[in-house]
N, C-alpha and C. Protein backbone atom coordinates (compact mmCIF):
# COMPACT_ATOMS: atom_id res chain seq x y z
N UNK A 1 18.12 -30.44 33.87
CA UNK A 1 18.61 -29.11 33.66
C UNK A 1 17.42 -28.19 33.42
N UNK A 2 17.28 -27.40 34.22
CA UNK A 2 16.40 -26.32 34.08
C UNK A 2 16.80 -25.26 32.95
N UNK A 3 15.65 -24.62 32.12
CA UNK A 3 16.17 -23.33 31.51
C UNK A 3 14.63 -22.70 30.67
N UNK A 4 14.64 -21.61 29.99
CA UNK A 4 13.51 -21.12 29.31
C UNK A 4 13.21 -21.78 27.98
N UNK A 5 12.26 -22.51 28.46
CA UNK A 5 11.97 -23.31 26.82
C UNK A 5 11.75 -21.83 25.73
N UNK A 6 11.37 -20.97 26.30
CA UNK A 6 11.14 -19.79 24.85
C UNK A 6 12.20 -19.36 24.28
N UNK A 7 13.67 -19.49 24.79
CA UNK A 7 14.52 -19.20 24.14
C UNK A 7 15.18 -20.15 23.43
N UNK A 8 14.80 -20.39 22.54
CA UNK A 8 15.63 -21.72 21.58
C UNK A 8 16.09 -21.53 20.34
N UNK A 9 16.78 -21.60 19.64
CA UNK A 9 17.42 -21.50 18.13
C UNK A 9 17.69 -20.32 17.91
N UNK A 10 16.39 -19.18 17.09
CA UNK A 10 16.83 -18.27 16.48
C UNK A 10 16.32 -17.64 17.33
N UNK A 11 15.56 -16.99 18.60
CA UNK A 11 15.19 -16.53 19.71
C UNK A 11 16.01 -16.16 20.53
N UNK A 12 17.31 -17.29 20.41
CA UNK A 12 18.07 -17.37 21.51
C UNK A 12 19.06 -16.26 20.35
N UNK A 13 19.28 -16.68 19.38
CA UNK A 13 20.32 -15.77 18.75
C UNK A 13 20.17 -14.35 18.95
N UNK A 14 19.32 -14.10 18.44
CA UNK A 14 18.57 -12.94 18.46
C UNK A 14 18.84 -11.96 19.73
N UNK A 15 18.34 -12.67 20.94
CA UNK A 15 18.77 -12.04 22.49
C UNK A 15 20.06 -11.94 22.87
N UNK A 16 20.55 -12.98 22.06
CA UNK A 16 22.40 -12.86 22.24
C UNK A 16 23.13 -11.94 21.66
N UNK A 17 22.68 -11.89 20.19
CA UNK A 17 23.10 -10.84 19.82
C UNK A 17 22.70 -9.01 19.88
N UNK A 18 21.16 -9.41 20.52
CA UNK A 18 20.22 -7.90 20.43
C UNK A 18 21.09 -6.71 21.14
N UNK A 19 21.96 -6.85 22.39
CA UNK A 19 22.68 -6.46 23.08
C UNK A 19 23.82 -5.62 22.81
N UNK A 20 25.11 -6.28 21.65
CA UNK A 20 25.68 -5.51 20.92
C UNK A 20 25.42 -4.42 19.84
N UNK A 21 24.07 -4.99 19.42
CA UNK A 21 23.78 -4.31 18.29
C UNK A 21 23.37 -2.81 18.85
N UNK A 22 22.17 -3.20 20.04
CA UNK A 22 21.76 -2.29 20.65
C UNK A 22 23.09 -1.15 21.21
N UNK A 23 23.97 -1.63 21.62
CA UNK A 23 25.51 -0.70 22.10
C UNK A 23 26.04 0.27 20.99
N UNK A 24 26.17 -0.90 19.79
CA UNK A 24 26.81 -0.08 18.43
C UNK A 24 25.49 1.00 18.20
N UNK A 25 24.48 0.48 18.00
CA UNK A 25 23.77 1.77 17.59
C UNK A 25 23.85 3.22 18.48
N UNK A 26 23.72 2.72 19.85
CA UNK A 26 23.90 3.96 20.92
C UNK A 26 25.24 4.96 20.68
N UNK A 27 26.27 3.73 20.57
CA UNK A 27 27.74 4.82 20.38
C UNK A 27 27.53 5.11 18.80
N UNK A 28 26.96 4.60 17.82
CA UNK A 28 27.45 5.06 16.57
C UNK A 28 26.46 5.15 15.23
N UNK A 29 25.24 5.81 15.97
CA UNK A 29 23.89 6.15 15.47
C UNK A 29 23.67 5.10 14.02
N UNK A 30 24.28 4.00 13.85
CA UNK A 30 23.82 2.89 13.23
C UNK A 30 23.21 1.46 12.95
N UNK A 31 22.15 1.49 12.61
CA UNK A 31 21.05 0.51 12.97
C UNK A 31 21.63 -0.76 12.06
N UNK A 32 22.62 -2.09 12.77
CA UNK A 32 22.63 -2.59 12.18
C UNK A 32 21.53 -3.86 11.91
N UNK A 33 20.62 -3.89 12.63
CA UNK A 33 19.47 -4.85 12.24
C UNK A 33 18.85 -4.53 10.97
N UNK A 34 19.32 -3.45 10.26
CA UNK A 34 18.85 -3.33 8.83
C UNK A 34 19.67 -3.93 8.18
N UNK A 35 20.90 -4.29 8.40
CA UNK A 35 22.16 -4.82 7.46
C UNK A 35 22.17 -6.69 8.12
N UNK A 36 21.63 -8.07 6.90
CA UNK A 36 21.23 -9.11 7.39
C UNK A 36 22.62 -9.69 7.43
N UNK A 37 23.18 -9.45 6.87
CA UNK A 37 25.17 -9.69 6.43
C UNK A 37 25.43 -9.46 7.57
N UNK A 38 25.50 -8.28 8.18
CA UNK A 38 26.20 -7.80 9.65
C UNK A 38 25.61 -8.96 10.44
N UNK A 39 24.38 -8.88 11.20
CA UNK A 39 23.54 -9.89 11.60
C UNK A 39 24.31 -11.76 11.62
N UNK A 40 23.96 -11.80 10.39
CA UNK A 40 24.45 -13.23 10.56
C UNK A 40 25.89 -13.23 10.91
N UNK A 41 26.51 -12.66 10.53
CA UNK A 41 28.10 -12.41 11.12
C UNK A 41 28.28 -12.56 12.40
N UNK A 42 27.58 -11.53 12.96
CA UNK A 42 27.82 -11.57 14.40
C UNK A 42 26.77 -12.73 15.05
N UNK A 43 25.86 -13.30 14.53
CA UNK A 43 24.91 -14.61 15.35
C UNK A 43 26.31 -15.83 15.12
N UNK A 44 26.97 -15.73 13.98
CA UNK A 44 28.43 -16.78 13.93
C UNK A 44 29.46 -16.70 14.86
N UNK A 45 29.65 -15.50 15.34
CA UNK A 45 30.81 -15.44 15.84
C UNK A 45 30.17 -15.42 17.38
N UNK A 46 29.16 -15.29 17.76
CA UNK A 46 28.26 -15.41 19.63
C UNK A 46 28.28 -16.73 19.48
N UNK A 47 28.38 -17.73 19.27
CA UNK A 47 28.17 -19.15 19.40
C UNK A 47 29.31 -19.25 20.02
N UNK A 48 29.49 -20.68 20.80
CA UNK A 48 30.62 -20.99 21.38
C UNK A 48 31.25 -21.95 20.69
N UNK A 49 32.22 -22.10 20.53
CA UNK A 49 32.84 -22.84 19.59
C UNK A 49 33.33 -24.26 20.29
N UNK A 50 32.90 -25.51 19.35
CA UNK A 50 33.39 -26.36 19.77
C UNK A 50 34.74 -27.28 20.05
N UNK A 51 34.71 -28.14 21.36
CA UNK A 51 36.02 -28.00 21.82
C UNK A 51 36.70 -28.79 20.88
């Protein structure tokens, strides 16, 4: 299986989640990468859940 060894663990979270955060801030001039609560919330709920 091919893939980017640089994206692994918290790298990978991070890019997964950078995306929404980046959206909410655009529509709603709030930076939640200052809030670590919000953050881990949403790195919990981007995982895929097992079957």
């Amino acid at each position: 299986m091919a893939g980017d060894s640089h994206l692994c663990g918290d790298g990978f979270d991070r890019r997964l989640v950078g995306h929404p955060v980046d959206k909410f801030q655009q529509g709603n001039g709030i930076n939640l990468r200052k809030d670590p609560h919000a953050l881990q919330w949403l790195r919990l709920r981007k995982r895929p859940r097992p079957s």
